[in-house]
C-alpha atoms as a PDB file:
ATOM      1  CA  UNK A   1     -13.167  -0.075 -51.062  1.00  0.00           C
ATOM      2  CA  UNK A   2     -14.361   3.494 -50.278  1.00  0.00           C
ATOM      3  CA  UNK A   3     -14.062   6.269 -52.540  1.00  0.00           C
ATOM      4  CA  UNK A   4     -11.942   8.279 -50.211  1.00  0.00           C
ATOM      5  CA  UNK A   5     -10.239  10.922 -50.522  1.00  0.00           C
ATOM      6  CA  UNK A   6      -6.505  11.998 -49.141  1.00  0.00           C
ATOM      7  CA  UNK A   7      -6.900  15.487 -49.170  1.00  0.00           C
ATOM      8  CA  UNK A   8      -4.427  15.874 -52.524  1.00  0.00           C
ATOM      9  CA  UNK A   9      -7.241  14.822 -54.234  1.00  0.00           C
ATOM     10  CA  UNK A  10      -5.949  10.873 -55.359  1.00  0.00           C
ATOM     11  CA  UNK A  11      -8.374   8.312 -54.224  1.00  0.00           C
ATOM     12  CA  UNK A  12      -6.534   5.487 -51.714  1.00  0.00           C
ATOM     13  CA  UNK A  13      -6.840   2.278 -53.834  1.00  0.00           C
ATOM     14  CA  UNK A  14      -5.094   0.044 -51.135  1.00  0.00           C
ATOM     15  CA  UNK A  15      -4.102   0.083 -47.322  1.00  0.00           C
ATOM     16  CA  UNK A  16      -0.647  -0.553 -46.589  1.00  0.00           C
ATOM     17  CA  UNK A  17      -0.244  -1.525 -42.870  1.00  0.00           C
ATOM     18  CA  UNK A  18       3.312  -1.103 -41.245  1.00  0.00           C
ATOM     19  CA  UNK A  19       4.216  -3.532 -37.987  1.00  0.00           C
ATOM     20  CA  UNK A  20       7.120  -1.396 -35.749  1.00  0.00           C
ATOM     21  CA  UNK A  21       9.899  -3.663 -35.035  1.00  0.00           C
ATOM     22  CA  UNK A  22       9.533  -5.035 -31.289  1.00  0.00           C
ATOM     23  CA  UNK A  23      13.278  -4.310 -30.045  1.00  0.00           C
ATOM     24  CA  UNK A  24      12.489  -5.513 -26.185  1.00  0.00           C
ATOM     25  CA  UNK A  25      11.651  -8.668 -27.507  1.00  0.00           C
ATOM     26  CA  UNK A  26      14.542  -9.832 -28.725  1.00  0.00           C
ATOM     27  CA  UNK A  27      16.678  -7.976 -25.352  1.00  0.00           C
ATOM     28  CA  UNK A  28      14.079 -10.407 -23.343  1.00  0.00           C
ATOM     29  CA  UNK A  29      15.916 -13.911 -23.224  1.00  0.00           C
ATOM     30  CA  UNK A  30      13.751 -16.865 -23.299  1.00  0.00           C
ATOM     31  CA  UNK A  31       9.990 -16.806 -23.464  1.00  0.00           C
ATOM     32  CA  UNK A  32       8.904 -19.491 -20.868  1.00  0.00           C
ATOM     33  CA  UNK A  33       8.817 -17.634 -17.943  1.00  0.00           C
ATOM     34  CA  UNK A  34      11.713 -17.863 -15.133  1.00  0.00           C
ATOM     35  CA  UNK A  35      13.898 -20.264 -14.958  1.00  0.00           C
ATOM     36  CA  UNK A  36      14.485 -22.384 -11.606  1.00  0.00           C
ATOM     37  CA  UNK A  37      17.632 -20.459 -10.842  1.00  0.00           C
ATOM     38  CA  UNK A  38      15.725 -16.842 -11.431  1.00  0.00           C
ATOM     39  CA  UNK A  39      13.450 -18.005  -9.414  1.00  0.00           C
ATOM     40  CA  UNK A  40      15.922 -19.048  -6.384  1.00  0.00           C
ATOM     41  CA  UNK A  41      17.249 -15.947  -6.685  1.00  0.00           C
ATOM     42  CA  UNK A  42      14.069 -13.775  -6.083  1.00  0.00           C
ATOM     43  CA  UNK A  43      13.293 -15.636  -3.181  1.00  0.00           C
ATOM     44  CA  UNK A  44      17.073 -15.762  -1.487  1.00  0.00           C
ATOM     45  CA  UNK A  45      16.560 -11.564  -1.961  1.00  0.00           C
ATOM     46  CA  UNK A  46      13.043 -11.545  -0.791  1.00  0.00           C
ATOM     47  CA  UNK A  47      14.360 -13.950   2.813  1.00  0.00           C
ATOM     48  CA  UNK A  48      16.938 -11.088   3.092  1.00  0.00           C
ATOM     49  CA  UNK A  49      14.629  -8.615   3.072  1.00  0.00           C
ATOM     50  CA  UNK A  50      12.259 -10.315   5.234  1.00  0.00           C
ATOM     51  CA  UNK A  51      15.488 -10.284   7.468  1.00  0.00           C
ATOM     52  CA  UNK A  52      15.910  -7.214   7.371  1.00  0.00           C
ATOM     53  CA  UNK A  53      11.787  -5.876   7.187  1.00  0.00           C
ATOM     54  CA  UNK A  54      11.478  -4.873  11.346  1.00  0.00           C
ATOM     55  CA  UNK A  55      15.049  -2.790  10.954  1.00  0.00           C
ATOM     56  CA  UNK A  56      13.404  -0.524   8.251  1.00  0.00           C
ATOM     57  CA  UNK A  57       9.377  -0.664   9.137  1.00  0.00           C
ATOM     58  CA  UNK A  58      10.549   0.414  12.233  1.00  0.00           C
ATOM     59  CA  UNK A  59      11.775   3.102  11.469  1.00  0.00           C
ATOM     60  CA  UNK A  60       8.531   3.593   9.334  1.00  0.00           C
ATOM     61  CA  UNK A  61       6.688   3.405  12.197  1.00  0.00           C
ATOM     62  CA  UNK A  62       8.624   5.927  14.302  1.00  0.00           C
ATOM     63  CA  UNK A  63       8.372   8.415  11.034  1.00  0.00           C
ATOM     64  CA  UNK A  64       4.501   7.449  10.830  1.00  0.00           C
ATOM     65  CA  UNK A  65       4.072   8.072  14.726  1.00  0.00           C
ATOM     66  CA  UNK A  66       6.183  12.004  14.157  1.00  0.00           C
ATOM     67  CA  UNK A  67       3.303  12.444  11.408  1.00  0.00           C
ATOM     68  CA  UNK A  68       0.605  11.457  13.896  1.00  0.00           C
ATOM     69  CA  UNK A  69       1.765  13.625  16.320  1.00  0.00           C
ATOM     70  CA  UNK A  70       1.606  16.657  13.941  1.00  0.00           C
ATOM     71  CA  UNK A  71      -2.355  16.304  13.271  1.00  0.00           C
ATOM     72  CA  UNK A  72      -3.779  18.985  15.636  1.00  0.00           C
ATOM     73  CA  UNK A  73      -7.799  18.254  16.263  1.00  0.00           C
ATOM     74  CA  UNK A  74      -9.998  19.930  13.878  1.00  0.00           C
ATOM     75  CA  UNK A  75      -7.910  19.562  10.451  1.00  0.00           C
ATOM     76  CA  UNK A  76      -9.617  17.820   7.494  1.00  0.00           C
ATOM     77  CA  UNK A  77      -8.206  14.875   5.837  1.00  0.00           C
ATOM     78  CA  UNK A  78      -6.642  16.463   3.045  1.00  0.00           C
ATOM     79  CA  UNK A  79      -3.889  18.253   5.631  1.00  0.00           C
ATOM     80  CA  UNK A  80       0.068  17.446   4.787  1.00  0.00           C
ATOM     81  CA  UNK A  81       0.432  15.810   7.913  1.00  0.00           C
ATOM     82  CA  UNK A  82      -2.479  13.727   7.082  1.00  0.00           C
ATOM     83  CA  UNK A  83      -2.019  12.966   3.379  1.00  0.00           C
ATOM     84  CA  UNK A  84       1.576  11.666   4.114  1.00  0.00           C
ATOM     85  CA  UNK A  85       0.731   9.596   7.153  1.00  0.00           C
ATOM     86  CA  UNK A  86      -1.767   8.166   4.495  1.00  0.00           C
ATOM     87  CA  UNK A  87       1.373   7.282   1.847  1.00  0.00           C
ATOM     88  CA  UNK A  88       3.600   5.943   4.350  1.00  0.00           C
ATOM     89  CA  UNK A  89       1.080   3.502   5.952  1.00  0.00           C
ATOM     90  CA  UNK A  90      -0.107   2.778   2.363  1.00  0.00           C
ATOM     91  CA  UNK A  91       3.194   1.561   1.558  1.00  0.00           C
ATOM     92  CA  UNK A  92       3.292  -0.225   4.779  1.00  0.00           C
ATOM     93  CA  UNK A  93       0.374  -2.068   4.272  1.00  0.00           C
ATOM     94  CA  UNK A  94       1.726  -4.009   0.804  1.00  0.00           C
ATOM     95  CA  UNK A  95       4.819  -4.690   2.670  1.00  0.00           C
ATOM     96  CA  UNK A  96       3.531  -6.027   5.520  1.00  0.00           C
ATOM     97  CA  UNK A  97       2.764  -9.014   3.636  1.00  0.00           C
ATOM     98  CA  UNK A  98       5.650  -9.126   1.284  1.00  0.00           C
ATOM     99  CA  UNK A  99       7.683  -9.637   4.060  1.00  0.00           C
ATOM    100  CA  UNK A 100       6.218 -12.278   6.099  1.00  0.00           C
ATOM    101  CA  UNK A 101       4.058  -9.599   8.094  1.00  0.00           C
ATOM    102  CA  UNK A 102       0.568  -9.791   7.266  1.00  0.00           C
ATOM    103  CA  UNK A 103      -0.836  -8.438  10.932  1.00  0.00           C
ATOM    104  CA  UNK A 104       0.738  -5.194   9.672  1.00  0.00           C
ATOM    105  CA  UNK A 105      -0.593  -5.318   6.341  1.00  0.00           C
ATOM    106  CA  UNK A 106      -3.832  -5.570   8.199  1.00  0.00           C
ATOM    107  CA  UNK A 107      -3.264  -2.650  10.649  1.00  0.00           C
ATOM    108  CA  UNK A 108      -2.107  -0.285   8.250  1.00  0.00           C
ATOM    109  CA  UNK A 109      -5.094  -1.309   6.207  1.00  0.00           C
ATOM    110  CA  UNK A 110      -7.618  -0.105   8.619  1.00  0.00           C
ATOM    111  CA  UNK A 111      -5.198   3.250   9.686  1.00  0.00           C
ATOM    112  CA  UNK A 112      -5.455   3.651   5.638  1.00  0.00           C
ATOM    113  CA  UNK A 113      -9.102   3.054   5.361  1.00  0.00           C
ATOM    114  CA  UNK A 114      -9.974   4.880   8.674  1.00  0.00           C
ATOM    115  CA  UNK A 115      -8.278   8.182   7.307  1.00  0.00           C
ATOM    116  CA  UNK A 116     -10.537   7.983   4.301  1.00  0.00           C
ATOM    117  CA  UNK A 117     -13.859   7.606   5.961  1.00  0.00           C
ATOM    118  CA  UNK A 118     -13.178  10.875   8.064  1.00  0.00           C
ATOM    119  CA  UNK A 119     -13.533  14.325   7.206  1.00  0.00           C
ATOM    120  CA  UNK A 120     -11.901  15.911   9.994  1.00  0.00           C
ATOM    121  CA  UNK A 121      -9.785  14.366  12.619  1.00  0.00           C
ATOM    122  CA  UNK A 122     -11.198  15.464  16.208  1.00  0.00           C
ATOM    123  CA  UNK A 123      -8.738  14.853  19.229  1.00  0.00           C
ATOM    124  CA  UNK A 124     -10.801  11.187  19.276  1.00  0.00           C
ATOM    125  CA  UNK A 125      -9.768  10.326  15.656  1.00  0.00           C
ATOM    126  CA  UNK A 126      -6.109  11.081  16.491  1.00  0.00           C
ATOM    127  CA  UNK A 127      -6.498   8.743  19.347  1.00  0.00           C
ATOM    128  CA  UNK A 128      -7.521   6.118  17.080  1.00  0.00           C
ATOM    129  CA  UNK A 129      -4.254   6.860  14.542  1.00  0.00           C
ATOM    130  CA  UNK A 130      -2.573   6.840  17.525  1.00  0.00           C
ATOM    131  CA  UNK A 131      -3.183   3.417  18.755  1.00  0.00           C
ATOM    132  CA  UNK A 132      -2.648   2.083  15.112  1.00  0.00           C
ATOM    133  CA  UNK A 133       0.631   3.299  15.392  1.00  0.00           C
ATOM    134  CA  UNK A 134       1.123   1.768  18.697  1.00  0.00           C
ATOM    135  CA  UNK A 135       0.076  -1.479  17.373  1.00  0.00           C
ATOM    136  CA  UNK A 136       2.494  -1.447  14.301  1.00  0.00           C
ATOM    137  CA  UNK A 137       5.691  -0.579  16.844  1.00  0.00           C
ATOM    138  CA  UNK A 138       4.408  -3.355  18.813  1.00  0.00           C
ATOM    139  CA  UNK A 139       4.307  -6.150  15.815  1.00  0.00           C
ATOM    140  CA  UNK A 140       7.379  -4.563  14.460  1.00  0.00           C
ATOM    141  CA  UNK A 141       9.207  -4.188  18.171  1.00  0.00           C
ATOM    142  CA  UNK A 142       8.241  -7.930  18.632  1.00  0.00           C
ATOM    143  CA  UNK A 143       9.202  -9.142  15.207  1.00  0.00           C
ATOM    144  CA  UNK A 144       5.236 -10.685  14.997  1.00  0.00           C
ATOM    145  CA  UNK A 145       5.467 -12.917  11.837  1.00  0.00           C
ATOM    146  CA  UNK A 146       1.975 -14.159  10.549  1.00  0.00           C
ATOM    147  CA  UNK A 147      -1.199 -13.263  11.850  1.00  0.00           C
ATOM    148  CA  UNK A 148      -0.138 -12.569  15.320  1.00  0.00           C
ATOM    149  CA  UNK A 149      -2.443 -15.889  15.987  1.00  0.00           C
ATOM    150  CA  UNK A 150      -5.123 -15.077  18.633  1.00  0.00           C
ATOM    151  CA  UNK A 151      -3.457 -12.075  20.427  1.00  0.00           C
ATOM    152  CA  UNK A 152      -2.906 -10.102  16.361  1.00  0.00           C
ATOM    153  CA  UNK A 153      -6.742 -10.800  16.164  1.00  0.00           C
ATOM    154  CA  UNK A 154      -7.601  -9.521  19.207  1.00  0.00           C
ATOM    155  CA  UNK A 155      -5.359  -6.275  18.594  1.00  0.00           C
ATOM    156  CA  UNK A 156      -6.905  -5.898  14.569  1.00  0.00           C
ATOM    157  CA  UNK A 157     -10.471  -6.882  15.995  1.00  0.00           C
ATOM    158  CA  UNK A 158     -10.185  -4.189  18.354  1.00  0.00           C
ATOM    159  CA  UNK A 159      -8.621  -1.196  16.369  1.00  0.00           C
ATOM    160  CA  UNK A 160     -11.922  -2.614  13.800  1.00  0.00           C
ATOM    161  CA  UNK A 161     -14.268  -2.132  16.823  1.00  0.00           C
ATOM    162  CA  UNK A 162     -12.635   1.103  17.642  1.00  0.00           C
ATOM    163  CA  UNK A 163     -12.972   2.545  14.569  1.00  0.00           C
ATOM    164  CA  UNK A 164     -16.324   1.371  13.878  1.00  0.00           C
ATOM    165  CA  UNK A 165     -17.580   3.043  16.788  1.00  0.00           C
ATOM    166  CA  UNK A 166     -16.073   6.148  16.225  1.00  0.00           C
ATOM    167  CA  UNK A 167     -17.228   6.492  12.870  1.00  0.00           C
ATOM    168  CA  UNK A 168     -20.663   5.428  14.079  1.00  0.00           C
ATOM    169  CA  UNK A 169     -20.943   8.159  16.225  1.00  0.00           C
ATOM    170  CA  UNK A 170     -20.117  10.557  13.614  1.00  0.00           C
ATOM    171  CA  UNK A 171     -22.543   8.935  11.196  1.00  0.00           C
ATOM    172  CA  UNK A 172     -19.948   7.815   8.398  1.00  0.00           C
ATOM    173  CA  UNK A 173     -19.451   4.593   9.265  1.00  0.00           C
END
């Protein structure tokens, strides 16, 4: 043992270490995990939701779309108008594939990702947001479960090629 000091001048002889009482713990029932009928439950709320996903990310989309529409040309990334458009298709994109909807998980993705690579949106980059938009009111409008098969990759594989281009030009890509 050390010959430390505890400032009254008594030398500590012994440690005394004091475990706080875990009170969650014993509010938690069980300690296996879910049980079967938890588990039924989740996923009877998560089909209802699913249900239910085009009613609201449509309206998402319409909301997003307002926010595209007030990005005037020359304004940097970090504008309101901007920043929120960023949120809201953020929040898109995880649930997108929550609910069954990974094509707009995937779109919102590269509307997120496009945002961050650019500096300033030109009357081009707003184009691009643009058609993102009009891609998620599409798979929304259409109620496009899945991948969208070959017509969602041609759509994603195009906004990509769009995008890559664009930022090409402008030597960020």
């Amino acid at each position: 043992m050390s010959d430390q000091s505890n400032g009254g001048g008594k030398k500590n002889d012994a440690v005394q270490i004091i475990n706080p009482p875990h009170p969650l713990k014993h509010k938690v029932s069980g300690g296996g995990g879910p049980s079967p009928e938890m588990l039924a439950k989740a996923e009877a709320a998560i089909a209802k939701m699913s249900d239910d996903y085009p009613n609201w990310a449509s309206k998402d989309v319409e909301t997003l779309s307002a926010l595209v529409a007030r990005i005037e040309p020359g304004v940097d990334n970090e504008a309101e108008p901007v920043r929120e458009a960023f949120r809201l298709a953020h929040d898109m994109r995880g649930q997108g594939g929550s609910f069954g909807y990974p094509l707009m998980t995937r779109i919102a993705n590269s509307f997120c990702r496009f945002t961050e690579k650019v500096d300033v949106l030109d009357a081009g980059g707003v184009g691009i947001l643009e058609t993102h938009v009009n891609a998620m009111r599409a798979i929304v409008g259409n109620r496009v479960k899945g991948t969208g098969g070959e017509m969602g990759d041609q759509i994603a594989d195009g906004l990509d090629a769009a995008v890559r281009k664009y930022l090409a030009k402008r030597g960020t890509a």
